[in-house]
PDB file of N, CA and C in Angstrom:
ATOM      1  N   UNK A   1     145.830  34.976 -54.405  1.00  0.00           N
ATOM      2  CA  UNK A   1     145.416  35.880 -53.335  1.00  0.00           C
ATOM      3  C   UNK A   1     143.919  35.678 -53.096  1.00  0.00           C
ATOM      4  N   UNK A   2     143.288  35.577 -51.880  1.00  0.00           N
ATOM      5  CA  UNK A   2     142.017  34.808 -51.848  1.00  0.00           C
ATOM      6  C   UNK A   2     141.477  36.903 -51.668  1.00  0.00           C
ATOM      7  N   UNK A   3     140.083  36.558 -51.605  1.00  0.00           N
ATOM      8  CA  UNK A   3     139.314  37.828 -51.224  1.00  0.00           C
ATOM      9  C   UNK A   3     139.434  38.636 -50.119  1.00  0.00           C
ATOM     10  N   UNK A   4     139.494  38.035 -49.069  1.00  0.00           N
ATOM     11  CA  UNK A   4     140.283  39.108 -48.063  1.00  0.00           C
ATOM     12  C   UNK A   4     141.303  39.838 -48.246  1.00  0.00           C
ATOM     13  N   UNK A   5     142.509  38.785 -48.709  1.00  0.00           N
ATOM     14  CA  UNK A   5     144.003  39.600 -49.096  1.00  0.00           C
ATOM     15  C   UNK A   5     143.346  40.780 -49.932  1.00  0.00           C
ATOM     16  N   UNK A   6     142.841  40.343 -51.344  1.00  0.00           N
ATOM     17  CA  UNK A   6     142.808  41.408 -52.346  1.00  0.00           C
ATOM     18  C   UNK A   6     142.097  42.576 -51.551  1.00  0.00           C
ATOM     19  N   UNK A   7     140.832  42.141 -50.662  1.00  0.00           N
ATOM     20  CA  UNK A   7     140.307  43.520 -50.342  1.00  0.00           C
ATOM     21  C   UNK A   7     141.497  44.494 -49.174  1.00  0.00           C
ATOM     22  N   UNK A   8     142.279  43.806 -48.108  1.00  0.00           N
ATOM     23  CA  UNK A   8     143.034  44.129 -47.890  1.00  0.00           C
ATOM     24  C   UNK A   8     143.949  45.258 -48.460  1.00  0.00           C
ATOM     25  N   UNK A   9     144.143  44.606 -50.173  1.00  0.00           N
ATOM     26  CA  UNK A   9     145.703  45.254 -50.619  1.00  0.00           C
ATOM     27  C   UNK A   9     144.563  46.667 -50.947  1.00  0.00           C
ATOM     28  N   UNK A  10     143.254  46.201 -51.783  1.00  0.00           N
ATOM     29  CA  UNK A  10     142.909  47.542 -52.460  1.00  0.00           C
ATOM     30  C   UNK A  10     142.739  48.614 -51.089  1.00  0.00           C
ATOM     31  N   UNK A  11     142.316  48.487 -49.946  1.00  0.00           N
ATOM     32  CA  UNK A  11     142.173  49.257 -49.152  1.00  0.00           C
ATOM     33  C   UNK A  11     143.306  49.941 -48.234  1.00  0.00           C
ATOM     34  N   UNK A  12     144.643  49.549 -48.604  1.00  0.00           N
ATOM     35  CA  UNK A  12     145.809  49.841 -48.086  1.00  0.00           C
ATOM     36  C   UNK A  12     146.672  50.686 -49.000  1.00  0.00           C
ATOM     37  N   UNK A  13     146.348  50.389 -50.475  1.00  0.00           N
ATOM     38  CA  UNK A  13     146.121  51.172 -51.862  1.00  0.00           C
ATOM     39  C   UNK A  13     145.673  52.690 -51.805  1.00  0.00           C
ATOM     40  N   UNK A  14     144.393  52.574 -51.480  1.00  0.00           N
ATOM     41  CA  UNK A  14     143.606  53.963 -51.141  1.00  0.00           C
ATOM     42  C   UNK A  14     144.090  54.482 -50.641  1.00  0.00           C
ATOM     43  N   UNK A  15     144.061  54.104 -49.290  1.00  0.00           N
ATOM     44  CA  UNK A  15     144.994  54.867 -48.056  1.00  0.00           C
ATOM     45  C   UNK A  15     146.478  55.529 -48.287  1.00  0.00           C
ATOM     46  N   UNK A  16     146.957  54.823 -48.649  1.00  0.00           N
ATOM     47  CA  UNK A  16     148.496  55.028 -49.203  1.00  0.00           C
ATOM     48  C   UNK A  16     148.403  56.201 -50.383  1.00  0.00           C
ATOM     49  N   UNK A  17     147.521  56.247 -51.514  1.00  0.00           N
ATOM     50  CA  UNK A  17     147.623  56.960 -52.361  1.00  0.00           C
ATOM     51  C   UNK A  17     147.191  58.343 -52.083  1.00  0.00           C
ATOM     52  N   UNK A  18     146.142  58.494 -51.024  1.00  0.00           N
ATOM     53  CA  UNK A  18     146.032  59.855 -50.297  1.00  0.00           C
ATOM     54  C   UNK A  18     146.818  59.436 -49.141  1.00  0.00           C
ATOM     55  N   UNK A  19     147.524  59.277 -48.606  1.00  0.00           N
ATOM     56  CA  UNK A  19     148.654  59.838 -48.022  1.00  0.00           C
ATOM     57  C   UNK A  19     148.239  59.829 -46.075  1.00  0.00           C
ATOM     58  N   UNK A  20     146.736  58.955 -46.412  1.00  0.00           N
ATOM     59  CA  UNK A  20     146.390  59.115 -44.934  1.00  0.00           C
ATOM     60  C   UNK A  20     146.615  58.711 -43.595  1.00  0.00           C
ATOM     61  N   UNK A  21     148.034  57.532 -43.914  1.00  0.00           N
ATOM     62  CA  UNK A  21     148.594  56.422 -42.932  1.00  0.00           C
ATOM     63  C   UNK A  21     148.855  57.186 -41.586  1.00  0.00           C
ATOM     64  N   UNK A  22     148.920  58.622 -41.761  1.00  0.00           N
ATOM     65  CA  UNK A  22     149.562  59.375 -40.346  1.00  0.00           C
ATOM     66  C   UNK A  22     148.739  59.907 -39.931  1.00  0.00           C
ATOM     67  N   UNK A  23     147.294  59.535 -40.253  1.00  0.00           N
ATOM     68  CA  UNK A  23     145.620  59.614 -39.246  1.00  0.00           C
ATOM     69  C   UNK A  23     145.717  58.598 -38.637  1.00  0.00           C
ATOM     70  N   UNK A  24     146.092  57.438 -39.109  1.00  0.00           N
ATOM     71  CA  UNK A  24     145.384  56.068 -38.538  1.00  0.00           C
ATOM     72  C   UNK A  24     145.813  55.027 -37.566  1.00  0.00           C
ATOM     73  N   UNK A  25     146.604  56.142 -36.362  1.00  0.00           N
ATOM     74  CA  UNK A  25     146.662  55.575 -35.660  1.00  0.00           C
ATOM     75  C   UNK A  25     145.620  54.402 -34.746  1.00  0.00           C
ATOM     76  N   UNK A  26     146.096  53.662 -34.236  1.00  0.00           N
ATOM     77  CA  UNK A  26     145.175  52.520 -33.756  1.00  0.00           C
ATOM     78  C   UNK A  26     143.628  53.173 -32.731  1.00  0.00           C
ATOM     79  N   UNK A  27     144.236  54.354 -31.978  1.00  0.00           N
ATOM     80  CA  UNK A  27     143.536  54.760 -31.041  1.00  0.00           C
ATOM     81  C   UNK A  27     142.220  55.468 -32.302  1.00  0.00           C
ATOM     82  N   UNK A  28     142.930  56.413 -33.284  1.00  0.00           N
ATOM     83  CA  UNK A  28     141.797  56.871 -34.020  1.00  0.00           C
ATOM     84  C   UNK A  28     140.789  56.037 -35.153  1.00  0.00           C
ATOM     85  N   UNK A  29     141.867  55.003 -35.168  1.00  0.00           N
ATOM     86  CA  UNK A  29     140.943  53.779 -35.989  1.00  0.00           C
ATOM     87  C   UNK A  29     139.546  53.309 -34.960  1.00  0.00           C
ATOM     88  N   UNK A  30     140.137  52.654 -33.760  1.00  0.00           N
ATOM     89  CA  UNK A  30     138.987  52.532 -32.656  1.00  0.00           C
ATOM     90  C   UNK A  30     138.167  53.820 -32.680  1.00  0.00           C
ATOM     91  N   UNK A  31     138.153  54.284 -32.429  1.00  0.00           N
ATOM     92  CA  UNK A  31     137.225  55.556 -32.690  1.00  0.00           C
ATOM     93  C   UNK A  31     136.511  55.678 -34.185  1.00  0.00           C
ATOM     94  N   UNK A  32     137.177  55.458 -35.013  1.00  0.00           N
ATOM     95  CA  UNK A  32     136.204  55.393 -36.070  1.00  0.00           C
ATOM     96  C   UNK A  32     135.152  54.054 -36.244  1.00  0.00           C
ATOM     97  N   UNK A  33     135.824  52.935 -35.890  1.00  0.00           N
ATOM     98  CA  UNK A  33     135.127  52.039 -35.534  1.00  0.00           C
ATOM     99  C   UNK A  33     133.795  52.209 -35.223  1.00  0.00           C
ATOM    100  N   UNK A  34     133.980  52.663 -33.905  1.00  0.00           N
ATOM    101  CA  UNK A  34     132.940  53.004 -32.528  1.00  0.00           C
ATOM    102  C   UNK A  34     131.874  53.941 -33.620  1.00  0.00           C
ATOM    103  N   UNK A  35     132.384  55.053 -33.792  1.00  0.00           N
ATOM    104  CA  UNK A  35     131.465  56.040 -34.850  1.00  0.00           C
ATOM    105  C   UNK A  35     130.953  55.241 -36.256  1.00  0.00           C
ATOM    106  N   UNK A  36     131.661  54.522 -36.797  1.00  0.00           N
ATOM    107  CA  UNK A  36     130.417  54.210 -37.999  1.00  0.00           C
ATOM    108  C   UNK A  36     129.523  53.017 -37.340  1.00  0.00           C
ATOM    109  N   UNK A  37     130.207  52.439 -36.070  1.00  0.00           N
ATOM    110  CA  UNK A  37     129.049  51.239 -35.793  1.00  0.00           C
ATOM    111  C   UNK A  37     127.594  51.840 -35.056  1.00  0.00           C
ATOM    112  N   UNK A  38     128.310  53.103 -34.468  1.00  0.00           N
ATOM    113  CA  UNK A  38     126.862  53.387 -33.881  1.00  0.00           C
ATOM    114  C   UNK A  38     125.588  54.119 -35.035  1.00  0.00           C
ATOM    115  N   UNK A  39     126.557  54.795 -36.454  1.00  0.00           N
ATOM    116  CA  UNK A  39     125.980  54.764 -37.884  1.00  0.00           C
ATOM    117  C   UNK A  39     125.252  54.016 -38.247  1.00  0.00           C
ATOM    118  N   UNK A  40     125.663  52.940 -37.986  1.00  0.00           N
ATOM    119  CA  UNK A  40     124.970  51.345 -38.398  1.00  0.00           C
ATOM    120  C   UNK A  40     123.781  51.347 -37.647  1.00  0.00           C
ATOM    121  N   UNK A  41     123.805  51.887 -36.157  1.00  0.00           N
ATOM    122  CA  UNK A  41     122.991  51.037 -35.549  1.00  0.00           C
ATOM    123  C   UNK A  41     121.878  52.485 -35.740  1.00  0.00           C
ATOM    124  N   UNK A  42     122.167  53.613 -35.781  1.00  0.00           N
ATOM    125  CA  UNK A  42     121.227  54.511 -36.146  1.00  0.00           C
ATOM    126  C   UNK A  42     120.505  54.291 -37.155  1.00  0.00           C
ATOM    127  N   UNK A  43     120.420  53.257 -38.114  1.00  0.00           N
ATOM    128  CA  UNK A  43     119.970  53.038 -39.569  1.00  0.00           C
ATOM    129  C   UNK A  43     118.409  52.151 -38.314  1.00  0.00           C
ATOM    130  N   UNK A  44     118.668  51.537 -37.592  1.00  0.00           N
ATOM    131  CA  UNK A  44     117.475  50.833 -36.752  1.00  0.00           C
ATOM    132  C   UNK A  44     117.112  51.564 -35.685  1.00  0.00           C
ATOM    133  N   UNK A  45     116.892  52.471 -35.582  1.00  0.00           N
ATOM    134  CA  UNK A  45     117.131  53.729 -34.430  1.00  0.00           C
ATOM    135  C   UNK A  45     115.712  53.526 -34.084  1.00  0.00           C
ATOM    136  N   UNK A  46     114.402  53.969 -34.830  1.00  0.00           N
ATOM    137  CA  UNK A  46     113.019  53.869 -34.603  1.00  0.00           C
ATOM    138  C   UNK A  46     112.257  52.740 -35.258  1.00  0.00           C
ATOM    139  N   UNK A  47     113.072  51.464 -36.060  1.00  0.00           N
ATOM    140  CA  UNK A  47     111.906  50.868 -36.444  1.00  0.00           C
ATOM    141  C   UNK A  47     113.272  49.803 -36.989  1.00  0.00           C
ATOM    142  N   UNK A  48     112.948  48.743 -36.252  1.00  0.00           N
ATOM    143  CA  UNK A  48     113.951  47.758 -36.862  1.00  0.00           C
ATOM    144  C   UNK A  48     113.664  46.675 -37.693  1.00  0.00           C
ATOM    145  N   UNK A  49     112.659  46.847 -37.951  1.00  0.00           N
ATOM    146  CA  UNK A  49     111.684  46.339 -39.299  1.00  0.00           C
ATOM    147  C   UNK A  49     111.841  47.018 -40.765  1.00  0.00           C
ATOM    148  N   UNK A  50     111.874  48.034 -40.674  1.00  0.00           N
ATOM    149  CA  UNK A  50     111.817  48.729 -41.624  1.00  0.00           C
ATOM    150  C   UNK A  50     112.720  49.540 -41.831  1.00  0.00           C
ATOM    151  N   UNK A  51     114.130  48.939 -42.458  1.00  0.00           N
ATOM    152  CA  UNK A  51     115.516  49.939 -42.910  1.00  0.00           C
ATOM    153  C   UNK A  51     115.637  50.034 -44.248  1.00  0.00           C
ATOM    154  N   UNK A  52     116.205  51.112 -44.666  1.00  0.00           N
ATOM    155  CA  UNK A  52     116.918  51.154 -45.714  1.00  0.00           C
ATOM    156  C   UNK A  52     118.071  50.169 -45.988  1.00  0.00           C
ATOM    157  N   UNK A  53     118.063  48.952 -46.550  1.00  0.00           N
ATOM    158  CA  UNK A  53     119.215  48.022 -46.718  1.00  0.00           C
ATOM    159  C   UNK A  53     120.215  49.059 -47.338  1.00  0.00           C
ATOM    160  N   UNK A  54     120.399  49.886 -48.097  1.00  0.00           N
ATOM    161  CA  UNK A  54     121.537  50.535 -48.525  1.00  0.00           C
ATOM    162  C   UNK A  54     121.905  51.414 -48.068  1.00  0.00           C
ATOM    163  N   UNK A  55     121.485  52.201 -46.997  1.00  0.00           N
ATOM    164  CA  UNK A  55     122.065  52.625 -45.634  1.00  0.00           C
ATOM    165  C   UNK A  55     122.902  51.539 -44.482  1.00  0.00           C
ATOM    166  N   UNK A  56     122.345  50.818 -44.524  1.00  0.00           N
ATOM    167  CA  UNK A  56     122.768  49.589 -44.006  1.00  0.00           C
ATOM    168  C   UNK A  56     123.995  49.008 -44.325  1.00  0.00           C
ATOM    169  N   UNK A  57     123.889  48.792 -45.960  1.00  0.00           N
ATOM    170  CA  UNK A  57     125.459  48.641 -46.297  1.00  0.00           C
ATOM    171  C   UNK A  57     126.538  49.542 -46.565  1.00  0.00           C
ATOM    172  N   UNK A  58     126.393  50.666 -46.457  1.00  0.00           N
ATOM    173  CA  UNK A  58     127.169  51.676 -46.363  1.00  0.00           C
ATOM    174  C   UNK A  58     127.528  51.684 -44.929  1.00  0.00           C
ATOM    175  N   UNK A  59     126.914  51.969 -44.188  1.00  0.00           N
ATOM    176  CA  UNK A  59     127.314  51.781 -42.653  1.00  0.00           C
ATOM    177  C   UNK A  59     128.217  50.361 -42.550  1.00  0.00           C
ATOM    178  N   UNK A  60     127.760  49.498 -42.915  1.00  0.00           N
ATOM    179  CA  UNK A  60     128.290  48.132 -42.673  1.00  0.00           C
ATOM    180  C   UNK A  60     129.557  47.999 -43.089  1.00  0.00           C
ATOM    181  N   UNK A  61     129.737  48.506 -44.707  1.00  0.00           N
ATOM    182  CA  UNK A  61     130.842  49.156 -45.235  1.00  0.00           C
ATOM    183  C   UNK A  61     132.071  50.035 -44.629  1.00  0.00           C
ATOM    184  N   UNK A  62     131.769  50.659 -43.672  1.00  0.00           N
ATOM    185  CA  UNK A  62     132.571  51.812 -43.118  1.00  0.00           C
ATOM    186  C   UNK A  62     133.501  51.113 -42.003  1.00  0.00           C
ATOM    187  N   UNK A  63     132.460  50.252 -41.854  1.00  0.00           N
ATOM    188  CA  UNK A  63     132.976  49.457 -39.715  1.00  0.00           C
ATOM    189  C   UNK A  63     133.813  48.348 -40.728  1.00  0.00           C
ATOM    190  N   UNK A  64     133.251  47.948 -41.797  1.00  0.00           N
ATOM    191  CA  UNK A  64     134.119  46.770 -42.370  1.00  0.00           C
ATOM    192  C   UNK A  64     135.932  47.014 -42.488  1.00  0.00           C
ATOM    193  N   UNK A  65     135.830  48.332 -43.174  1.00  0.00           N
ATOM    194  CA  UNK A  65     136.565  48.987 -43.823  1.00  0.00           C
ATOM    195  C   UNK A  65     137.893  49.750 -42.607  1.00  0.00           C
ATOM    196  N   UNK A  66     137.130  49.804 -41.537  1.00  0.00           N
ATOM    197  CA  UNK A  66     138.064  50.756 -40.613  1.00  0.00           C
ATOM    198  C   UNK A  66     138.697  49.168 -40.207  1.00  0.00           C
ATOM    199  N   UNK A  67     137.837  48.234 -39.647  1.00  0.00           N
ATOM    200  CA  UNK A  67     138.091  46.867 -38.472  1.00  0.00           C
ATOM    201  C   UNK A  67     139.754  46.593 -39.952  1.00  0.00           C
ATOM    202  N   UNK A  68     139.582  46.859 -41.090  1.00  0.00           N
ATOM    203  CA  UNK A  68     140.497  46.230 -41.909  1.00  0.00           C
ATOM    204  C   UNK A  68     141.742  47.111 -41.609  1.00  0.00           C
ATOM    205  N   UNK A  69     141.527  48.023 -41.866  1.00  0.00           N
ATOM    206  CA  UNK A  69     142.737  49.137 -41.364  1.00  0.00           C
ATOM    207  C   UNK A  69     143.290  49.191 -40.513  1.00  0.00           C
ATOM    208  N   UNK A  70     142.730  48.807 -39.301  1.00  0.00           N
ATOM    209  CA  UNK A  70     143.168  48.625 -38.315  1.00  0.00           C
ATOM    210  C   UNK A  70     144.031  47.446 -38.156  1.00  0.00           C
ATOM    211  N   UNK A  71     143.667  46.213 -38.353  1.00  0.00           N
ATOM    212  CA  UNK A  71     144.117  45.062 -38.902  1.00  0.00           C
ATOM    213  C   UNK A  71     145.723  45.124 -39.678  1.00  0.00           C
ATOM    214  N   UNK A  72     145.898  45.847 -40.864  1.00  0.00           N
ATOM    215  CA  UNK A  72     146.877  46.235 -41.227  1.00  0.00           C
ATOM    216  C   UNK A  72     147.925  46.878 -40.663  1.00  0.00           C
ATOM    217  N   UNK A  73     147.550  48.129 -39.856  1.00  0.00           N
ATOM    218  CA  UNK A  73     148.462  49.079 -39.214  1.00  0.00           C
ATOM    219  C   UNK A  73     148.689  48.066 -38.004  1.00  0.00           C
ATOM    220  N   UNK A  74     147.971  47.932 -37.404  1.00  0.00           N
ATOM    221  CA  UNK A  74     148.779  46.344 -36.333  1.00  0.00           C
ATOM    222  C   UNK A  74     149.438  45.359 -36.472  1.00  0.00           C
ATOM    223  N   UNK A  75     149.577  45.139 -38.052  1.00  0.00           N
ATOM    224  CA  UNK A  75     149.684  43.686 -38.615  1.00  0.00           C
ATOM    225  C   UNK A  75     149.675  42.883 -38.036  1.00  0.00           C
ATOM    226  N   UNK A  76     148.124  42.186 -38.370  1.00  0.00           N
ATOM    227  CA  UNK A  76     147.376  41.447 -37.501  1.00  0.00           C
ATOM    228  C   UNK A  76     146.145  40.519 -39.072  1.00  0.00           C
ATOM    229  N   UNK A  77     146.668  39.334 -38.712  1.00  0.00           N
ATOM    230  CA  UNK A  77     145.765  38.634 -39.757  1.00  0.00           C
ATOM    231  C   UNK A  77     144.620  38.191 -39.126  1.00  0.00           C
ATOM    232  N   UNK A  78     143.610  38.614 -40.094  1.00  0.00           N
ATOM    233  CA  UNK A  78     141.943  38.488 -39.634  1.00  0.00           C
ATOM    234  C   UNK A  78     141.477  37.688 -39.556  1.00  0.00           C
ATOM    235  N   UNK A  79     141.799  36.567 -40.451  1.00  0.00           N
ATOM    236  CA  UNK A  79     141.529  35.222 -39.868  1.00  0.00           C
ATOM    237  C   UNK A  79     142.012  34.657 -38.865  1.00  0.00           C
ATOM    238  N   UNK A  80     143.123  34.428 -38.998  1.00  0.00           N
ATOM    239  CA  UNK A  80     143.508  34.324 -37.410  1.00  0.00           C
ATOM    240  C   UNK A  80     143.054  34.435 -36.041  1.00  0.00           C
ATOM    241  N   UNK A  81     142.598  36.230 -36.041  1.00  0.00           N
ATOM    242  CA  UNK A  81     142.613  36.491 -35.021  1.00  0.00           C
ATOM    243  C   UNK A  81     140.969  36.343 -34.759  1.00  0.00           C
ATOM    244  N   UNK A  82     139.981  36.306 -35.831  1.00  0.00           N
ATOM    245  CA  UNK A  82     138.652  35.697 -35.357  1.00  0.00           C
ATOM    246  C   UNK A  82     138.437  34.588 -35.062  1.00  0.00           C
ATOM    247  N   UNK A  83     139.084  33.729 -36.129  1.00  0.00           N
ATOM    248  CA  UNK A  83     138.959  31.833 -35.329  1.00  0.00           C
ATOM    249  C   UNK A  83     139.555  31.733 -33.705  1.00  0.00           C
ATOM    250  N   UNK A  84     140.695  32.560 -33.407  1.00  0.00           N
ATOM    251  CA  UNK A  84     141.481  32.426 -32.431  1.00  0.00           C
ATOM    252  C   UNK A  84     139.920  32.868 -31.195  1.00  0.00           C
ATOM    253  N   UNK A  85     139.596  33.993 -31.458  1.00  0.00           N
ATOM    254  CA  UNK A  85     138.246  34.448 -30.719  1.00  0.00           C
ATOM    255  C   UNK A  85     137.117  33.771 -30.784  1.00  0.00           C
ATOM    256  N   UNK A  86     137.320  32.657 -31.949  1.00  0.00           N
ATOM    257  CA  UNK A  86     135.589  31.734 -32.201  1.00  0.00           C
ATOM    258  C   UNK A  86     135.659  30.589 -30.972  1.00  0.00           C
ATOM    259  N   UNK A  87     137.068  30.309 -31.087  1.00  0.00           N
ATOM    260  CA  UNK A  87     137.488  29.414 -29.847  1.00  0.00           C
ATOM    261  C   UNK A  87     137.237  29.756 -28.728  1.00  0.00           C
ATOM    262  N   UNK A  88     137.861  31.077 -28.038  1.00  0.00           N
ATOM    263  CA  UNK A  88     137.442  31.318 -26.691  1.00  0.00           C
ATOM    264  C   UNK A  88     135.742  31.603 -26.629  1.00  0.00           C
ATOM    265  N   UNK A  89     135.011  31.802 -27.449  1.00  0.00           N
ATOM    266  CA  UNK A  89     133.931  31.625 -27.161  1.00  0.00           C
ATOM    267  C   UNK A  89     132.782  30.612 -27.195  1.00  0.00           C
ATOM    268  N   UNK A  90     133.510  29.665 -28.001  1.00  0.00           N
ATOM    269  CA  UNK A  90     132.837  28.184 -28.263  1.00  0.00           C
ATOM    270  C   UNK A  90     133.227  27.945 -26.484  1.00  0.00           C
ATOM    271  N   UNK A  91     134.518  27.702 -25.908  1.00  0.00           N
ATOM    272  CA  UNK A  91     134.319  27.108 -24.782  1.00  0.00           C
ATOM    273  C   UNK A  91     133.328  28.418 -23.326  1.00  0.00           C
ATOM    274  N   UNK A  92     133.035  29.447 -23.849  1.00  0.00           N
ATOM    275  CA  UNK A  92     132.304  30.060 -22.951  1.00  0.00           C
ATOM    276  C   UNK A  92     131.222  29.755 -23.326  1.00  0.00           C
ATOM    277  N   UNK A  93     130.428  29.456 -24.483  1.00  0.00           N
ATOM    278  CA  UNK A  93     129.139  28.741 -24.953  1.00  0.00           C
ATOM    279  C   UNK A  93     129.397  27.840 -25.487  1.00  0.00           C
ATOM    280  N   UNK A  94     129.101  26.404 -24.305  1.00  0.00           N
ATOM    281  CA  UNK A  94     129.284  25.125 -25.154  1.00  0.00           C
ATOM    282  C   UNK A  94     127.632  24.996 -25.498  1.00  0.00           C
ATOM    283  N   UNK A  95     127.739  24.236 -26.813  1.00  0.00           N
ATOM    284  CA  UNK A  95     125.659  24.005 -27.631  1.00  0.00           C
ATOM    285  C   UNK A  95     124.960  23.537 -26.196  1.00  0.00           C
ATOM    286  N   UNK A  96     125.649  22.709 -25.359  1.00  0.00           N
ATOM    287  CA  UNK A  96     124.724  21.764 -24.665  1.00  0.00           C
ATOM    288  C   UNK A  96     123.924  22.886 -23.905  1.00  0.00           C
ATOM    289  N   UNK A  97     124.996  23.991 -23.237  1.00  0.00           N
ATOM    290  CA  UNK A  97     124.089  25.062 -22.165  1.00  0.00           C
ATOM    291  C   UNK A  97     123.365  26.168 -22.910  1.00  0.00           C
ATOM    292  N   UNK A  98     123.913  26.278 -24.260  1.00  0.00           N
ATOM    293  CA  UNK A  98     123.289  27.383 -24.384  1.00  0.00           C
ATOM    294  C   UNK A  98     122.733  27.414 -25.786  1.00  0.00           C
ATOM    295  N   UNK A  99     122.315  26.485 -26.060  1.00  0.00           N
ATOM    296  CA  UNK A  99     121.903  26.445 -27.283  1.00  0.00           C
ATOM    297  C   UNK A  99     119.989  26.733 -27.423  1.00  0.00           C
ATOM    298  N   UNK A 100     120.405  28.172 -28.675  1.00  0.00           N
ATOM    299  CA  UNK A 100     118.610  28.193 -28.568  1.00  0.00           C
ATOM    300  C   UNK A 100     118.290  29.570 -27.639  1.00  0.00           C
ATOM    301  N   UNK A 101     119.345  29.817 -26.614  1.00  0.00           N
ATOM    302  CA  UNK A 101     119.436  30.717 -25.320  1.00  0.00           C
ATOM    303  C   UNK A 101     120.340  31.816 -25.431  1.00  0.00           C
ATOM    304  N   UNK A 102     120.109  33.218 -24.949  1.00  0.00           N
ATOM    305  CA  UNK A 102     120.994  34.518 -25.197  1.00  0.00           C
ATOM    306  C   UNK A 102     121.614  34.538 -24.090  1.00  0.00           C
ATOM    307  N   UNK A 103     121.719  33.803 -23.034  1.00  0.00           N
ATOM    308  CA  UNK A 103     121.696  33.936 -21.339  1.00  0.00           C
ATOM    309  C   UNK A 103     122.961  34.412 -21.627  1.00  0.00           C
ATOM    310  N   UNK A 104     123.950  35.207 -21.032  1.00  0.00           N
ATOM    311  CA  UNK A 104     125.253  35.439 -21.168  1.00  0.00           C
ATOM    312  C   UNK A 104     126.250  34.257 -20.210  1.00  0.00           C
ATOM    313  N   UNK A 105     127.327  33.950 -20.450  1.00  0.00           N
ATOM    314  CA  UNK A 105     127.902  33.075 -20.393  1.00  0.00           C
ATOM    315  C   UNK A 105     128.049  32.767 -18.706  1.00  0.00           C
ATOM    316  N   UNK A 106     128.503  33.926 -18.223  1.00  0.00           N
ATOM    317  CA  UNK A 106     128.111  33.748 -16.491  1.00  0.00           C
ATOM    318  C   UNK A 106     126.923  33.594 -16.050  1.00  0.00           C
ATOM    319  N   UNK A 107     126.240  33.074 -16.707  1.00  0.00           N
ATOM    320  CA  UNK A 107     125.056  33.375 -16.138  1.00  0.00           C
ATOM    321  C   UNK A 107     124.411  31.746 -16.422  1.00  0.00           C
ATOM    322  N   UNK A 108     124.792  30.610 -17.591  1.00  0.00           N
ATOM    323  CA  UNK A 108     124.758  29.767 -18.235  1.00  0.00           C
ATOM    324  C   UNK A 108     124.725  28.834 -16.595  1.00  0.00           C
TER     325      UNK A 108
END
């Protein structure tokens, strides 16, 4: 079982052992999502130089943790479905136009 699976099983473990599978619907997973990422981004709110890294990974932790749950209750493999997304965006940023450059892809 490589490291994803295992973190997978332990976090489907948790869930299961408190009994919480009938919160997590997809719509309230997105929503938790949305709420610990903007957590995250409150950790850089006034000074993005200067964070608490362990606020940081706790936040980072939370969005990690829901994006996995979500993942599960869809059954939906994560690798998969990011390489599948690395692709459509390699051909919306090929290196030659946009390399080095934030320009957004319509705009390339």
């Amino acid at each position: 079982m490589d490291k994803l699976e295992k973190l997978k099983s332990v976090i489907k473990q948790f869930v299961d052992e408190r009994d919480w599978n009938k919160f997590h619907s997809p719509a309230n997973l997105a929503k938790s999502i949305s709420i610990e990422a903007n957590e995250l981004l409150e950790c850089f709110q006034w000074d993005e130089e200067n964070y608490d890294l362990d606020d940081v990974k706790e936040e980072l932790a939370d969005v990690i943790n829901y994006c996995i749950q979500m993942s599960i209750v869809l059954d939906l493999d994560i690798s998969t479905i990011v390489l599948d997304k690395l692709e459509k965006t390699k051909l919306k940023y090929p290196v030659e136009k946009c390399k080095s450059i934030s320009t957004k892809y319509n705009k390339l």
